[in-house]
N, C-alpha and C. Protein backbone atom coordinates (compact mmCIF):
# COMPACT_ATOMS: atom_id res chain seq x y z
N UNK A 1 0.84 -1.19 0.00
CA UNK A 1 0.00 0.00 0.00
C UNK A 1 0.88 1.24 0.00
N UNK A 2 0.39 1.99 -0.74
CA UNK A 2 1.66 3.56 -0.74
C UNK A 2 0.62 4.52 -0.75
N UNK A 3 0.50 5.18 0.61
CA UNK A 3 0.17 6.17 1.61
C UNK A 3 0.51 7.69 0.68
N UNK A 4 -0.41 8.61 0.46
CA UNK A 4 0.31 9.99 0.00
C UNK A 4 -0.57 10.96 0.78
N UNK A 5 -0.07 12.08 1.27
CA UNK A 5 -0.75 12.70 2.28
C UNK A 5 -0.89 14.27 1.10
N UNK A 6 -2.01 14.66 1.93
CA UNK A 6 -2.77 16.01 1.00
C UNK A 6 -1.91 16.49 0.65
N UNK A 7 -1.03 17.03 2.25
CA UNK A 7 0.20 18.10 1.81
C UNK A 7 1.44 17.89 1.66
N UNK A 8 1.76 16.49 1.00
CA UNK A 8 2.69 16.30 0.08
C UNK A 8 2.23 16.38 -1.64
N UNK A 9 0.88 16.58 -1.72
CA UNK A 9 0.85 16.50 -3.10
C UNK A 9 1.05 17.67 -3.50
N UNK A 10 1.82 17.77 -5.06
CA UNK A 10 2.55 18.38 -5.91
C UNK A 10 1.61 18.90 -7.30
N UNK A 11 1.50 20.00 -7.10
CA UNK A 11 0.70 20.84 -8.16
C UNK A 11 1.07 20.41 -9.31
N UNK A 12 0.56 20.53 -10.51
CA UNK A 12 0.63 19.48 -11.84
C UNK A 12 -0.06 21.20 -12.81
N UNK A 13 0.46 21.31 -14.09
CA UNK A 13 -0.18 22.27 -15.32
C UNK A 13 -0.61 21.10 -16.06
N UNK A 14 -2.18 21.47 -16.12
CA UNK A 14 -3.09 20.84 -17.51
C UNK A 14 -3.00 22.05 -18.73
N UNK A 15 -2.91 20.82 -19.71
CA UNK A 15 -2.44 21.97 -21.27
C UNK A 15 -4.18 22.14 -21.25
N UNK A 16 -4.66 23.21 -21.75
CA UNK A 16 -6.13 24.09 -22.37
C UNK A 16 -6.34 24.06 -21.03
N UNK A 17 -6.41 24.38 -19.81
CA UNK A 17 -6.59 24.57 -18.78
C UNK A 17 -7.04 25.82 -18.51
N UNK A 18 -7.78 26.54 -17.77
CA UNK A 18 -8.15 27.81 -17.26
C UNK A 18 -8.37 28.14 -15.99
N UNK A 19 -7.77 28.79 -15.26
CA UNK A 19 -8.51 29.33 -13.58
C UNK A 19 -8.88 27.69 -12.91
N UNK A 20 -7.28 27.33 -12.98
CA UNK A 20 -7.49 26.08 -12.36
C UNK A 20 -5.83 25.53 -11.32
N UNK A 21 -6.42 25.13 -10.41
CA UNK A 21 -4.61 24.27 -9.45
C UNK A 21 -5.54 22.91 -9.42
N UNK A 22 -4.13 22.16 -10.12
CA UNK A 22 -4.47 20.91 -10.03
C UNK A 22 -3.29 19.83 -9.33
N UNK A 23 -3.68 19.56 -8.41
CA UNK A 23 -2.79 18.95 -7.84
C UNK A 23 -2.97 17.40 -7.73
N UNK A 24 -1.41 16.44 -7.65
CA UNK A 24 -1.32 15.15 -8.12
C UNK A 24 -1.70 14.23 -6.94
N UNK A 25 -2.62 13.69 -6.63
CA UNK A 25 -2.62 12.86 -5.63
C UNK A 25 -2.00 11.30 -5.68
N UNK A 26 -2.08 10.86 -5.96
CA UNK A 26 -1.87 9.65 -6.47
C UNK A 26 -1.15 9.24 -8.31
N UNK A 27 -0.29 8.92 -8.65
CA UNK A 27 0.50 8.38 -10.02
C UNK A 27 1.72 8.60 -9.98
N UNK A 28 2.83 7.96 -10.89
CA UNK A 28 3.52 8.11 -11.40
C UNK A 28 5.27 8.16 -10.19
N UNK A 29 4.61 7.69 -9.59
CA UNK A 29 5.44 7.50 -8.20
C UNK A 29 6.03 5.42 -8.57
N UNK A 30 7.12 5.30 -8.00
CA UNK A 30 7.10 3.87 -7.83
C UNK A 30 6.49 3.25 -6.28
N UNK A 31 5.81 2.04 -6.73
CA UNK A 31 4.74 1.85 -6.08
C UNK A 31 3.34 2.39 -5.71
N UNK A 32 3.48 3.30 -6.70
CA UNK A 32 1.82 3.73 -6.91
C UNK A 32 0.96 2.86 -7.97
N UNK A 33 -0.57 3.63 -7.90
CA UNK A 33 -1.26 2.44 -9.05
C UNK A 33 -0.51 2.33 -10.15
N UNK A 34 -1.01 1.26 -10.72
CA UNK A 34 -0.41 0.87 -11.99
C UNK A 34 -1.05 0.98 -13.53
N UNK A 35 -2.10 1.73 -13.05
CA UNK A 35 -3.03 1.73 -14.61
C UNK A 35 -3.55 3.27 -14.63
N UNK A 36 -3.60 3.71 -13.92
CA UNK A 36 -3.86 5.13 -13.66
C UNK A 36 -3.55 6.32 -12.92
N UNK A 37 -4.08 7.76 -12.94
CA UNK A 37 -3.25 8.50 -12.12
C UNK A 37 -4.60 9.75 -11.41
N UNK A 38 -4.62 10.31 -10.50
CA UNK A 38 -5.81 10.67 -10.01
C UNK A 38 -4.98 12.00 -9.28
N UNK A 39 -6.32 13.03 -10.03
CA UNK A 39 -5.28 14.48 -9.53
C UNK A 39 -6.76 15.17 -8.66
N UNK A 40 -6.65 15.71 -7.99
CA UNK A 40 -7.55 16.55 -7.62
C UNK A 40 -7.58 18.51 -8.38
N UNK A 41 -8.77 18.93 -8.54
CA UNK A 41 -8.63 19.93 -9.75
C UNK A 41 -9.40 21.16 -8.97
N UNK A 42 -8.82 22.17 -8.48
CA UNK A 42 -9.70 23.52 -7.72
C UNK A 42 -10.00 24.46 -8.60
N UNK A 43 -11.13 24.46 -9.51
CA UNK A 43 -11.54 25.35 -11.00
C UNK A 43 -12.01 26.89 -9.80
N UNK A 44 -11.31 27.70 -9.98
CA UNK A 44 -12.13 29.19 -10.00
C UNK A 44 -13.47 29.36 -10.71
N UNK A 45 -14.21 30.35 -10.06
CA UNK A 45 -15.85 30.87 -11.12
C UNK A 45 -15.07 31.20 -12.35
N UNK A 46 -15.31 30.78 -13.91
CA UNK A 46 -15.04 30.87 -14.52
C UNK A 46 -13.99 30.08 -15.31
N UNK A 47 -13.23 29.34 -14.58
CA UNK A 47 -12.64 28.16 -14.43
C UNK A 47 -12.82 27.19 -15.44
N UNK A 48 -12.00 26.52 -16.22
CA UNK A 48 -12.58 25.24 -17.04
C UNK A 48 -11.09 24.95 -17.82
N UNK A 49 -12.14 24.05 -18.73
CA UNK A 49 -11.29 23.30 -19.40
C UNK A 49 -11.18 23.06 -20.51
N UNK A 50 -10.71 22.75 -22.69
CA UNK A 50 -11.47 22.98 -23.74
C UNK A 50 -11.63 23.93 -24.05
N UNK A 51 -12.66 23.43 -25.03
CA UNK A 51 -12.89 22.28 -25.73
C UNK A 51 -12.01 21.55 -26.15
N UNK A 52 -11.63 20.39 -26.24
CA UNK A 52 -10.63 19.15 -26.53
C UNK A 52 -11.33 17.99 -26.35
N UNK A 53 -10.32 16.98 -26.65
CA UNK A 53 -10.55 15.59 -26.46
C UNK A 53 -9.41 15.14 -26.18
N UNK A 54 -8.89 14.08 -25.65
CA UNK A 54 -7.99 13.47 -25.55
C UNK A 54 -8.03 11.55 -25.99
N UNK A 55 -7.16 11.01 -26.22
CA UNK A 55 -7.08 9.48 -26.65
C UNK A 55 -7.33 8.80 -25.93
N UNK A 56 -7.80 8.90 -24.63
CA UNK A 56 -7.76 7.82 -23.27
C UNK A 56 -8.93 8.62 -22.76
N UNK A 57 -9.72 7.74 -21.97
CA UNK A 57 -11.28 8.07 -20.83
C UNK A 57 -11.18 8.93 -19.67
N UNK A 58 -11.63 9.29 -19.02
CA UNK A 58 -11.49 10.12 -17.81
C UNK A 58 -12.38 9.94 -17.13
N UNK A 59 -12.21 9.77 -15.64
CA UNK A 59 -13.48 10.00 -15.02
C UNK A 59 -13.33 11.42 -14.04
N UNK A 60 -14.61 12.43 -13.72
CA UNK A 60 -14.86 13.12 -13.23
C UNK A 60 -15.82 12.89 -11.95
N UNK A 61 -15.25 13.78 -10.44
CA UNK A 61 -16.15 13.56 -9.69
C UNK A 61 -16.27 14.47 -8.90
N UNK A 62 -17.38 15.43 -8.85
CA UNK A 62 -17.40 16.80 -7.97
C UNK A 62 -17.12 16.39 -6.41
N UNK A 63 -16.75 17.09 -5.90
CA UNK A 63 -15.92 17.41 -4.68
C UNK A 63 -16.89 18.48 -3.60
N UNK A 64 -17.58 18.98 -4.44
CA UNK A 64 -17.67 20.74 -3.93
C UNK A 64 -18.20 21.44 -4.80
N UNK A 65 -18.91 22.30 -4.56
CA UNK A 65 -19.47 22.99 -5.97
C UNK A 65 -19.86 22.75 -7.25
N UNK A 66 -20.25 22.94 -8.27
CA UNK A 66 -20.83 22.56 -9.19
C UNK A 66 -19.95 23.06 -10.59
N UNK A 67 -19.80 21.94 -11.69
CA UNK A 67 -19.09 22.11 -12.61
C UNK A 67 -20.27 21.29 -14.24
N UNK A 68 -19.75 22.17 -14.78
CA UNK A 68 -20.70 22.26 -16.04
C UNK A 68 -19.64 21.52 -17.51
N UNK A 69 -20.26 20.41 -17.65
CA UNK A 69 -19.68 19.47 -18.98
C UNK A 69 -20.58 19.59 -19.90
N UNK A 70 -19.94 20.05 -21.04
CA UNK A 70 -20.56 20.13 -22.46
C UNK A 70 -19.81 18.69 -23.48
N UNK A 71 -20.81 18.33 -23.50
CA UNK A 71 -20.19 16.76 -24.39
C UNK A 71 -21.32 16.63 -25.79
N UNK A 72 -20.87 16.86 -26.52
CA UNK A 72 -21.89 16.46 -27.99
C UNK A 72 -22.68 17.36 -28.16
N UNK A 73 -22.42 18.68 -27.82
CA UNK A 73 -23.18 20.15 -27.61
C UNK A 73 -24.75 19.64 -26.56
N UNK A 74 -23.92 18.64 -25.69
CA UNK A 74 -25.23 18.53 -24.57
C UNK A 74 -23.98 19.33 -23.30
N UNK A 75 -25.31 19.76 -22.52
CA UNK A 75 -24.80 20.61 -21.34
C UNK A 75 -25.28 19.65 -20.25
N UNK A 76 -24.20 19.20 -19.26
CA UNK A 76 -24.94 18.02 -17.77
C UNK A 76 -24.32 19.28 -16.73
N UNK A 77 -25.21 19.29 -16.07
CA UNK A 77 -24.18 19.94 -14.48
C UNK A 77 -24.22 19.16 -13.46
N UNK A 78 -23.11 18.53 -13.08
CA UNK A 78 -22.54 17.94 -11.87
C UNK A 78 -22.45 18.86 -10.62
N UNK A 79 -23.24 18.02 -9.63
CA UNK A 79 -23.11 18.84 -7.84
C UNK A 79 -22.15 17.95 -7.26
N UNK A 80 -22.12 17.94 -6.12
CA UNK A 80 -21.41 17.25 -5.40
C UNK A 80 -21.55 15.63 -4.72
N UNK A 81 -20.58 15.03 -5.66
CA UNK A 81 -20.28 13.45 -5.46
C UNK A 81 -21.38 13.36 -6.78
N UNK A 82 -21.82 14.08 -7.52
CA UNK A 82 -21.89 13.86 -9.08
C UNK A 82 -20.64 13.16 -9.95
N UNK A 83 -20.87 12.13 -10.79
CA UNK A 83 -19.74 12.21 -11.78
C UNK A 83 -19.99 11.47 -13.38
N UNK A 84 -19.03 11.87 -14.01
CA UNK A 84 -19.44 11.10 -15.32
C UNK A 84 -17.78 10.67 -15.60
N UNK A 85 -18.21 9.35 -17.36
CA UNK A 85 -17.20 9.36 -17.86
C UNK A 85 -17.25 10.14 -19.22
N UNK A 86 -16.03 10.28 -19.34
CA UNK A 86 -15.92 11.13 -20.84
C UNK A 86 -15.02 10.13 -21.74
N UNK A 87 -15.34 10.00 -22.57
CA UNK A 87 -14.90 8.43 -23.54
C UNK A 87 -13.75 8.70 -24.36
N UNK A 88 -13.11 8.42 -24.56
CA UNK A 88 -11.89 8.34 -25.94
C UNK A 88 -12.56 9.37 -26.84
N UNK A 89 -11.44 10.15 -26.99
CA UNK A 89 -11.97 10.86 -28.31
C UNK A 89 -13.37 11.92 -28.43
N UNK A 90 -13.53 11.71 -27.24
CA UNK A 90 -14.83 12.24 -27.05
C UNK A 90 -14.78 14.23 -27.17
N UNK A 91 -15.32 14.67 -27.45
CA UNK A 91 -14.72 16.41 -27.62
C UNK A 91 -15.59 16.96 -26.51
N UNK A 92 -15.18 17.53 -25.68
CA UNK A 92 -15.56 18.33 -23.85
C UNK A 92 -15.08 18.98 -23.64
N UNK A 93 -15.82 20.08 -22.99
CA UNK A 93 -15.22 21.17 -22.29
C UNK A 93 -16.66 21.36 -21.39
N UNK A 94 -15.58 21.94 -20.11
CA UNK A 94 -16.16 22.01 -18.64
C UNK A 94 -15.35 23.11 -18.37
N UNK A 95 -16.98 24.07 -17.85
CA UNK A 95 -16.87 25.20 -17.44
C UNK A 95 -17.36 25.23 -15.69
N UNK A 96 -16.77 26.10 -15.04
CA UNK A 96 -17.57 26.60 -13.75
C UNK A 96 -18.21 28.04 -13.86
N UNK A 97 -19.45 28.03 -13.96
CA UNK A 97 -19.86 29.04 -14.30
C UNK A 97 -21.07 29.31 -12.74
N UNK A 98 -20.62 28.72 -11.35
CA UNK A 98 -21.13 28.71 -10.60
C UNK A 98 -20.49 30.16 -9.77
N UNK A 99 -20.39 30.38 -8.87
CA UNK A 99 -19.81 31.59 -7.75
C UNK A 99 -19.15 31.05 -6.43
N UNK A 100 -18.85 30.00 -6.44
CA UNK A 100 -17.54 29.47 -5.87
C UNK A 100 -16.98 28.17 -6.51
N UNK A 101 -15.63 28.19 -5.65
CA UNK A 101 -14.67 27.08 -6.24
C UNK A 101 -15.60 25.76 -6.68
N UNK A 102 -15.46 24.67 -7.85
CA UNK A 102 -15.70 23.99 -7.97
C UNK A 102 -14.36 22.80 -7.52
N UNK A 103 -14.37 21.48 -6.76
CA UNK A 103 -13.36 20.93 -6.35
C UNK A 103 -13.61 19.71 -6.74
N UNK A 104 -12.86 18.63 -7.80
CA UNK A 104 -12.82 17.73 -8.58
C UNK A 104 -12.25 16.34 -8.41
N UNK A 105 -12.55 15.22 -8.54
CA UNK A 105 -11.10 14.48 -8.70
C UNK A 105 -11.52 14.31 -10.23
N UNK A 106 -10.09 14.42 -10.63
CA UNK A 106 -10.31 13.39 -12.11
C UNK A 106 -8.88 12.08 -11.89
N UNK A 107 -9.71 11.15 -12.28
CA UNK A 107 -9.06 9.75 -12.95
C UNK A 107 -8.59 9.63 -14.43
N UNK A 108 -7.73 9.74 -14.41
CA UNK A 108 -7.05 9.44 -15.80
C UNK A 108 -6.01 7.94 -16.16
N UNK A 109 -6.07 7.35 -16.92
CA UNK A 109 -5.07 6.33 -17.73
C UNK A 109 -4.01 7.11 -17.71
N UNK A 110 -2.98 6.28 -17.27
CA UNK A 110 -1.14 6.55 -17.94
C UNK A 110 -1.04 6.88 -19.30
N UNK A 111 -0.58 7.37 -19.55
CA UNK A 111 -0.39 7.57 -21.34
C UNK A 111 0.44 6.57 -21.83
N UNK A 112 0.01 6.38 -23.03
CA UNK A 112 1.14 4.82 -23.91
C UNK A 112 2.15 5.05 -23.58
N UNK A 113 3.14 3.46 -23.12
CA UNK A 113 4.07 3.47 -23.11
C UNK A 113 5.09 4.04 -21.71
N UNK A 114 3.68 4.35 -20.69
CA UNK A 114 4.28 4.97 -19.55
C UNK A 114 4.17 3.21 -18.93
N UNK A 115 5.68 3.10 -17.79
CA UNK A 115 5.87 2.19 -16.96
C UNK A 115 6.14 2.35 -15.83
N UNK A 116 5.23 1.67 -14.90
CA UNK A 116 4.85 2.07 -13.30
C UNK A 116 5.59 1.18 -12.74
């Protein structure tokens, strides 16, 4: 089992990112999981992410406040301990268009070719 405490985790930059600290909880450590990596994400009002897609799934799960996913020009809003997946390839963008912090985990896959 490999233990990581809040305030050792290490702030992380997401590329298309906006009015966001995302910090690494869990990956890319030896002896961490082995198939995935899980960051926690503090979006500011106005805050988001996209439009993009990426090659690998994600899962999203509100924390705190409310965060707004646009997937297939559909709009879902997630509250708290809300979550969805967003699929391969899939094109999303998530806005906070609420009046406080929205607080996240996302789950992500290793990228090809990464070895844990």
């Amino acid at each position: 089992m490999l233990t990581r405490r809040f305030a050792d985790a290490k702030p992380y930059d997401a590329p298309n990112h906006r009015g966001v600290v995302g910090l690494r909880l869990q990956g890319f450590e030896p002896g961490g999981p082995r198939n995935q990596w899980v960051g926690l994400s503090q979006f500011l009002p106005g805050g988001g992410a996209g439009p993009d897609s990426t090659p690998f799934e994600k899962v999203y799960v509100v924390l705190d406040g409310e965060m707004t996913v646009i997937a297939d020009g559909v709009e879902t809003v997630l509250g708290p301990l809300d979550s969805c997946t967003v699929a391969p390839h899939e094109l999303r963008e998530i806005v906070n268009r609420a009046n406080r912090v929205c607080t996240m985990l996302v789950i992500i896959p290793y990228p090809p070719g990464h070895i844990s």
